[in-house]
PDB file of N, CA and C in Angstrom:
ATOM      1  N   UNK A   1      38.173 103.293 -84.303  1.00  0.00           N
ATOM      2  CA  UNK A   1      37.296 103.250 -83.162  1.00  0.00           C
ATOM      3  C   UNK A   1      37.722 102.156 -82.179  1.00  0.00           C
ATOM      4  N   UNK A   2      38.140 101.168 -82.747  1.00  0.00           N
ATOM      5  CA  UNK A   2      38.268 100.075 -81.924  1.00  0.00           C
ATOM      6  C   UNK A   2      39.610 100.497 -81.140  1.00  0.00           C
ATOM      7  N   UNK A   3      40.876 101.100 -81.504  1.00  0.00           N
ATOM      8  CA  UNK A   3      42.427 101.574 -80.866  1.00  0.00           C
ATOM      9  C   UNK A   3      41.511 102.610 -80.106  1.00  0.00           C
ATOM     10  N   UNK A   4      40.774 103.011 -79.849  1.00  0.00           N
ATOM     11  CA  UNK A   4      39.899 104.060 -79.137  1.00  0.00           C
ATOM     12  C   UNK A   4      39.919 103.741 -77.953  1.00  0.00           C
ATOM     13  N   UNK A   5      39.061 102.806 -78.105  1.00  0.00           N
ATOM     14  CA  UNK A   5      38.125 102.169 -77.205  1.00  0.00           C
ATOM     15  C   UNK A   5      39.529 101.045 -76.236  1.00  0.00           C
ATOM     16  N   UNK A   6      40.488 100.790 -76.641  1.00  0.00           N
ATOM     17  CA  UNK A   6      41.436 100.148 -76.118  1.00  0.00           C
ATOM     18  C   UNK A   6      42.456 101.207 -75.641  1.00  0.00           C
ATOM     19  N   UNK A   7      42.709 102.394 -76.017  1.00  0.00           N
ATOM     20  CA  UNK A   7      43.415 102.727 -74.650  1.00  0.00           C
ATOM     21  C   UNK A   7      42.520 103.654 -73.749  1.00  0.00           C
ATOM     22  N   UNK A   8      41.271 103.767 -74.172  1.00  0.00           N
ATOM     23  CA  UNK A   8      40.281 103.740 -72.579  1.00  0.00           C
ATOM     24  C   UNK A   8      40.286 103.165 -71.959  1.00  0.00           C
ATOM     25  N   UNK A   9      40.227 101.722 -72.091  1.00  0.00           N
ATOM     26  CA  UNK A   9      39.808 100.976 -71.450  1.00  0.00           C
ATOM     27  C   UNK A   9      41.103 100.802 -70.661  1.00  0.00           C
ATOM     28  N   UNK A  10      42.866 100.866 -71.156  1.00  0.00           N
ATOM     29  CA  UNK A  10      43.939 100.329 -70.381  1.00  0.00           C
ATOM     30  C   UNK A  10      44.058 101.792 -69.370  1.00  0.00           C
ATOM     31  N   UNK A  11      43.427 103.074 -69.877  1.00  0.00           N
ATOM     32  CA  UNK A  11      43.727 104.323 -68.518  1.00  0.00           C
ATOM     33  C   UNK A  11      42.499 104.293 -67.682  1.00  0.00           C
ATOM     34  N   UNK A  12      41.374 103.741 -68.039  1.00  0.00           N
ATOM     35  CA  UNK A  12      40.683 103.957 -66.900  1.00  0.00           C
ATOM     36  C   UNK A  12      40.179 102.364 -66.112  1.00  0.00           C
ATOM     37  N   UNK A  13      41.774 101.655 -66.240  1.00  0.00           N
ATOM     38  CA  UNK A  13      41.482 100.234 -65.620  1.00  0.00           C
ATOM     39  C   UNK A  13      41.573 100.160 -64.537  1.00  0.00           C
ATOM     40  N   UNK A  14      40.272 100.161 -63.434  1.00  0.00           N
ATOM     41  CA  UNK A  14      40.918 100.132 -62.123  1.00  0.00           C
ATOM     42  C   UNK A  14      41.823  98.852 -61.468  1.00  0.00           C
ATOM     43  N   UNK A  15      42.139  97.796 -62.166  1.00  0.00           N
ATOM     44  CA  UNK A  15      42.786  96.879 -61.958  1.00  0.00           C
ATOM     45  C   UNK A  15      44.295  96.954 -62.020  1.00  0.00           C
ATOM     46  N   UNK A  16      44.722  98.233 -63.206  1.00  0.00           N
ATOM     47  CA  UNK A  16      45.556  98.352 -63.310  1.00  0.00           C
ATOM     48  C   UNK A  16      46.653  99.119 -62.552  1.00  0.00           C
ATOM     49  N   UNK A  17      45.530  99.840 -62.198  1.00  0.00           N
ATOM     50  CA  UNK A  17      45.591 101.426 -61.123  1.00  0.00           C
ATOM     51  C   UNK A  17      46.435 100.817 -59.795  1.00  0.00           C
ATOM     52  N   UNK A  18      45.236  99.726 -59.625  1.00  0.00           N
ATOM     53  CA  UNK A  18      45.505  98.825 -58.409  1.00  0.00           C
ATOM     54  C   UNK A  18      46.527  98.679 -57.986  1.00  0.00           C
ATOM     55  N   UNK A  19      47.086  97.779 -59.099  1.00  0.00           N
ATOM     56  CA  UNK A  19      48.211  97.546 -58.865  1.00  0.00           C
ATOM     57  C   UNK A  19      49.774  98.190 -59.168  1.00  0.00           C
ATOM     58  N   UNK A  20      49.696  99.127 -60.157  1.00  0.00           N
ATOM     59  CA  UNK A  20      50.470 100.387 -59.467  1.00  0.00           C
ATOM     60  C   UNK A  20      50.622 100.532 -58.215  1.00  0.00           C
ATOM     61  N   UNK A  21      49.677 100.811 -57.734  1.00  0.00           N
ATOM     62  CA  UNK A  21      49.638 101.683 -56.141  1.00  0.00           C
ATOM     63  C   UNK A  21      50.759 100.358 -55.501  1.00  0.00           C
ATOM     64  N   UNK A  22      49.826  99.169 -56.115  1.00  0.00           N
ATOM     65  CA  UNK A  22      50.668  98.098 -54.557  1.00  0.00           C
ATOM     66  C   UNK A  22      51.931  97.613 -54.931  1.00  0.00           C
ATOM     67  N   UNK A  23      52.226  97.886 -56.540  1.00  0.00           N
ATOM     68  CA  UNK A  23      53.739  97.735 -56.976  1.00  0.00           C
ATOM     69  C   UNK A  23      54.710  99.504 -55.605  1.00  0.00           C
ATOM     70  N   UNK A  24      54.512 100.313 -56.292  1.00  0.00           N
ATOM     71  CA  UNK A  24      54.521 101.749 -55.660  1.00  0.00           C
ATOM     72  C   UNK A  24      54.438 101.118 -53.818  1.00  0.00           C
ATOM     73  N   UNK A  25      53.724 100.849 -53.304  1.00  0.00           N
ATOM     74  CA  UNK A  25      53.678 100.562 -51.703  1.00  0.00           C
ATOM     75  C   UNK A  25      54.575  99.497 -51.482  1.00  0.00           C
ATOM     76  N   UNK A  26      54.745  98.557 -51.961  1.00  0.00           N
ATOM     77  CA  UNK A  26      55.715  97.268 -51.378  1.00  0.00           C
ATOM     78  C   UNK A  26      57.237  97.569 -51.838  1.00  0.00           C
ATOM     79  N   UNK A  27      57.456  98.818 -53.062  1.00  0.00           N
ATOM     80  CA  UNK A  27      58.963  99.412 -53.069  1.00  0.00           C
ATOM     81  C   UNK A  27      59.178 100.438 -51.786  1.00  0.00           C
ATOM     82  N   UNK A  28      58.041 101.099 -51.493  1.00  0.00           N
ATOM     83  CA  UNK A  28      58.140 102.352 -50.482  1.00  0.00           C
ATOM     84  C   UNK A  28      58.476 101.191 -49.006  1.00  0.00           C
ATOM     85  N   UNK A  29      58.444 100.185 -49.083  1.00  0.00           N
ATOM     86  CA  UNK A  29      58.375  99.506 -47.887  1.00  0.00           C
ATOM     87  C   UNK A  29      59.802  98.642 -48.183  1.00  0.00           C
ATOM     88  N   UNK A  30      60.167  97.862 -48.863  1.00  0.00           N
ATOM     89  CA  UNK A  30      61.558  97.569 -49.166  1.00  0.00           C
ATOM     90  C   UNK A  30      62.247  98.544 -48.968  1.00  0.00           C
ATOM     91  N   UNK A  31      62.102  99.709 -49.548  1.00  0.00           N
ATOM     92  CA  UNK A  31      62.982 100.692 -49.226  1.00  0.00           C
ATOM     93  C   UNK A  31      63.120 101.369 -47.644  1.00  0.00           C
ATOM     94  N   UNK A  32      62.113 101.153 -46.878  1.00  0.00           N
ATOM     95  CA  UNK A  32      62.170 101.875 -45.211  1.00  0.00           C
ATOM     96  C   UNK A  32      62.742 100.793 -44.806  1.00  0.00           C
ATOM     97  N   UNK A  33      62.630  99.424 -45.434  1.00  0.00           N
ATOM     98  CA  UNK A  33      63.140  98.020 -44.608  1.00  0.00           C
ATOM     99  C   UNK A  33      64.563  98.307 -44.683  1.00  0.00           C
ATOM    100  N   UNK A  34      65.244  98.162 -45.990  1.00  0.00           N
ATOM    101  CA  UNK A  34      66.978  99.161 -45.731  1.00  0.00           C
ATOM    102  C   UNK A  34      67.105 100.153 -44.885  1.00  0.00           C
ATOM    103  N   UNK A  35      66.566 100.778 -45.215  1.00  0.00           N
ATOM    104  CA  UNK A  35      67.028 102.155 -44.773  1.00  0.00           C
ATOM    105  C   UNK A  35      67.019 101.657 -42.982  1.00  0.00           C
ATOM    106  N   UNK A  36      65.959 101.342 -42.665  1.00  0.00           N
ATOM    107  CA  UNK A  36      65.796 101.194 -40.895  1.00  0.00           C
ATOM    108  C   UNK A  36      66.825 100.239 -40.436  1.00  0.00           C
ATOM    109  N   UNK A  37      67.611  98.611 -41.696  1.00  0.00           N
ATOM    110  CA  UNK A  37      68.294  98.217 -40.939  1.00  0.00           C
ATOM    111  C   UNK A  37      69.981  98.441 -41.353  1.00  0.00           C
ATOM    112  N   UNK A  38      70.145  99.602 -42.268  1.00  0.00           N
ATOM    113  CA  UNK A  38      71.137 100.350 -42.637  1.00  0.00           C
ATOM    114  C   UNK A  38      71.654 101.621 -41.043  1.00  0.00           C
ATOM    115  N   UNK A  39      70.580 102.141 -41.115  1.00  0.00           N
ATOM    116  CA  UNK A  39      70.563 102.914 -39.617  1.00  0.00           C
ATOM    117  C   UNK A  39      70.661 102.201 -37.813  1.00  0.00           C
ATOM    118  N   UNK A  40      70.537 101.163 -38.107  1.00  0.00           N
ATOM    119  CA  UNK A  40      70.774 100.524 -36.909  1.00  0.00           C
ATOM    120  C   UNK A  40      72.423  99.694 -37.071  1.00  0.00           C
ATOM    121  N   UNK A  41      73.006  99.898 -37.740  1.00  0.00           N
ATOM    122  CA  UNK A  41      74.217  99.011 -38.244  1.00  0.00           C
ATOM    123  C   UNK A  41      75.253 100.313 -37.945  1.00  0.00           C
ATOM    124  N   UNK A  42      76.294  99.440 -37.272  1.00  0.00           N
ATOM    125  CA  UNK A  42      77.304 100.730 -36.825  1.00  0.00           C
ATOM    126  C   UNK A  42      77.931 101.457 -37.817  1.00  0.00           C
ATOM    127  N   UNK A  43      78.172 102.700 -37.661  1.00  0.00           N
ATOM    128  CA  UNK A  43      78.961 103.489 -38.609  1.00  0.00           C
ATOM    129  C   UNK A  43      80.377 103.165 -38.627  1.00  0.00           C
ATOM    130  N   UNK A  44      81.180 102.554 -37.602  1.00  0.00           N
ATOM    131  CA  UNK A  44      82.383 102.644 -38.007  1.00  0.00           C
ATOM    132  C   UNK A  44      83.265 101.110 -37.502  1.00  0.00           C
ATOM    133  N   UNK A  45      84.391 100.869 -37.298  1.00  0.00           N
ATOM    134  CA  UNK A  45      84.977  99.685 -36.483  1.00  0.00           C
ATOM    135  C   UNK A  45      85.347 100.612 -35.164  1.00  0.00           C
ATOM    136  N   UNK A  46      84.780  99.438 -34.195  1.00  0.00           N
ATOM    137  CA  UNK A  46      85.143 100.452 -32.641  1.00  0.00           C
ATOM    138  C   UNK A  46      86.024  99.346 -32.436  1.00  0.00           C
ATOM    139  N   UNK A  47      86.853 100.402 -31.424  1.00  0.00           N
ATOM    140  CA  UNK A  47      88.491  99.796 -31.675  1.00  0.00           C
ATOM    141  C   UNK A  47      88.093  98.938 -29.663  1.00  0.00           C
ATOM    142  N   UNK A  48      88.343  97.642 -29.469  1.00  0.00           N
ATOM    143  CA  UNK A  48      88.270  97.368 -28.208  1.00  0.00           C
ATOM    144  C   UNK A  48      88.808  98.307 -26.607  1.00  0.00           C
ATOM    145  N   UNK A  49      88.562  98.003 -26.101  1.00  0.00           N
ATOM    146  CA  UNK A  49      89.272  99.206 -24.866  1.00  0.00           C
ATOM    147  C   UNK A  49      89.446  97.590 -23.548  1.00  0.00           C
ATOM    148  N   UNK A  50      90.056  98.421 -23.072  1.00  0.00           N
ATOM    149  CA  UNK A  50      91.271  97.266 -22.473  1.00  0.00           C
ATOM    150  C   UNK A  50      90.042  96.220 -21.600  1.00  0.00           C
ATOM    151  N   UNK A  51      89.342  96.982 -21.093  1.00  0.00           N
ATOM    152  CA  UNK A  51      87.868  96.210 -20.211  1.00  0.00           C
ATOM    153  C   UNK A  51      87.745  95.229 -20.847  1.00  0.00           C
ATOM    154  N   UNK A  52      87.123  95.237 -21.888  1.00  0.00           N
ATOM    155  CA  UNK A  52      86.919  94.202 -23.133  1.00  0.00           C
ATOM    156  C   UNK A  52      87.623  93.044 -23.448  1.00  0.00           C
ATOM    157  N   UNK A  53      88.785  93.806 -23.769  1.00  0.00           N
ATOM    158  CA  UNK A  53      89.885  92.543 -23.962  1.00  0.00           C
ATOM    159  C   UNK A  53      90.336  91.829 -22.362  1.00  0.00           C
ATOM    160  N   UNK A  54      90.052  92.167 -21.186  1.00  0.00           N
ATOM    161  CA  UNK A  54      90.183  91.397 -19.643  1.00  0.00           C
ATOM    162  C   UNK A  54      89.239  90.505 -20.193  1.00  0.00           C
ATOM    163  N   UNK A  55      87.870  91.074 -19.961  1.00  0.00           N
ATOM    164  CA  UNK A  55      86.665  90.231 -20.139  1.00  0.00           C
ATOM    165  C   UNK A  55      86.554  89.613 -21.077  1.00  0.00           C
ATOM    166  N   UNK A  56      87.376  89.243 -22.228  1.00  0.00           N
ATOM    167  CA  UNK A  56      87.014  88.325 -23.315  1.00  0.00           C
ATOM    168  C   UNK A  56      88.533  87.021 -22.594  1.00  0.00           C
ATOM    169  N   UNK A  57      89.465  87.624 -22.144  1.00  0.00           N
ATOM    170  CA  UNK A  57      90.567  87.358 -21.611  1.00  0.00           C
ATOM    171  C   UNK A  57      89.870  85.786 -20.405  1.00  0.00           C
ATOM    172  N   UNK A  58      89.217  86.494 -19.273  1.00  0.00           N
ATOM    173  CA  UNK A  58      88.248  85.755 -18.475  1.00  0.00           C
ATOM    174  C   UNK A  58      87.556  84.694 -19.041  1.00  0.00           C
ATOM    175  N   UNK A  59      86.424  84.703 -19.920  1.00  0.00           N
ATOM    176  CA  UNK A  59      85.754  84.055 -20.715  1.00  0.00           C
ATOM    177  C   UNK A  59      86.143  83.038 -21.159  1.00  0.00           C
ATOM    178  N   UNK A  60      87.669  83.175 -21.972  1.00  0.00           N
ATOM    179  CA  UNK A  60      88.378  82.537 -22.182  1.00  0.00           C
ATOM    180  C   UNK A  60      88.669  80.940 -21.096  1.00  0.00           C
ATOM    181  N   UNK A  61      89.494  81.799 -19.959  1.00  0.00           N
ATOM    182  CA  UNK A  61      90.206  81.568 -19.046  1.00  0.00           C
ATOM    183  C   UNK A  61      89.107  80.117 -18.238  1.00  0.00           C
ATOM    184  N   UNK A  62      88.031  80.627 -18.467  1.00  0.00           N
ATOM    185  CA  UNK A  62      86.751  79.949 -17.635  1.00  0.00           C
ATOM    186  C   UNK A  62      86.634  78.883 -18.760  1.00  0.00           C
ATOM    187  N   UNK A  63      86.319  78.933 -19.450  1.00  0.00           N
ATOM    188  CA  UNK A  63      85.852  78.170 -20.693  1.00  0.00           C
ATOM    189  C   UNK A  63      86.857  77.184 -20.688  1.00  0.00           C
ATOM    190  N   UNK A  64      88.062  77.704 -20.941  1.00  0.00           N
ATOM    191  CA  UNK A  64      89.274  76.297 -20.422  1.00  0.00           C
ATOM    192  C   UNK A  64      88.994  75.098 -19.401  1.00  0.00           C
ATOM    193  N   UNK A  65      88.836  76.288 -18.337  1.00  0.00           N
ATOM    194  CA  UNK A  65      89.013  75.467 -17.052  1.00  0.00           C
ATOM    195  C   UNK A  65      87.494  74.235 -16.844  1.00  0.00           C
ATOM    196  N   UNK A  66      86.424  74.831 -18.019  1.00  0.00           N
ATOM    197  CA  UNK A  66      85.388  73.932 -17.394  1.00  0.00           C
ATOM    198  C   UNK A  66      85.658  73.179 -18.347  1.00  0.00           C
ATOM    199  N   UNK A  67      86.330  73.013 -19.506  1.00  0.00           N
ATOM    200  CA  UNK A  67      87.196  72.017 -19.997  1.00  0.00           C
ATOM    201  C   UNK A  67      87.428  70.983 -19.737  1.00  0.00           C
ATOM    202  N   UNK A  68      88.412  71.616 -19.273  1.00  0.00           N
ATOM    203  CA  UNK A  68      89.162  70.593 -18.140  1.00  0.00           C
ATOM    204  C   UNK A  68      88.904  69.838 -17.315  1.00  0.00           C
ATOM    205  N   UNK A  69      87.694  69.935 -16.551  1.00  0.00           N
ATOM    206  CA  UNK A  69      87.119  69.950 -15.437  1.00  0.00           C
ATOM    207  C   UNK A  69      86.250  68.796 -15.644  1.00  0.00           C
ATOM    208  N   UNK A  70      85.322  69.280 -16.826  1.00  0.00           N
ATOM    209  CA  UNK A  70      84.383  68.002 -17.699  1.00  0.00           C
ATOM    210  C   UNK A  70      84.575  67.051 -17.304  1.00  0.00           C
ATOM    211  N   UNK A  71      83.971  65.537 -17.292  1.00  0.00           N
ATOM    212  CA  UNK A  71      83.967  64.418 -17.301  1.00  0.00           C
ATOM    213  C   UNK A  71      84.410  63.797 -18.684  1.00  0.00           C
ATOM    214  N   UNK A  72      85.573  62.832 -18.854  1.00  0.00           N
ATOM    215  CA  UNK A  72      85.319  62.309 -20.464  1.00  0.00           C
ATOM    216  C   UNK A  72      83.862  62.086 -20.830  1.00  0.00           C
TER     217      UNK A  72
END
């Protein structure tokens, strides 16, 4: 009677239930958290195109010169 009365009490625990659900909800949510910043992350290596390499070229070029330019 008493092993009875103890796994009644562990299936109809709403405490236990509980927390199922919020174990179950905070994986369903780790898991959309990947997934959403898996999907925003590029699929492949993009290869530069010549624009790019001027303008990193420039950047450069400027960055020197205010260098230079600086005060000790």
């Amino acid at each position: 009677m008493v092993i009875m009365n103890y796994f009644n009490n562990i299936a109809f625990n709403e405490k236990g239930q509980m927390m199922t659900i919020e174990a179950f909800l905070g994986a369903l949510l780790i898991i959309t958290a990947v997934l959403f910043v898996v999907s925003q992350a590029p699929s492949g290596v993009q290869q530069a195109d010549a624009q790019s390499k001027t303008q990193l070229i420039h950047y450069g070029e400027d960055t020197i010169d205010m260098l230079k330019n600086s005060p000790p």
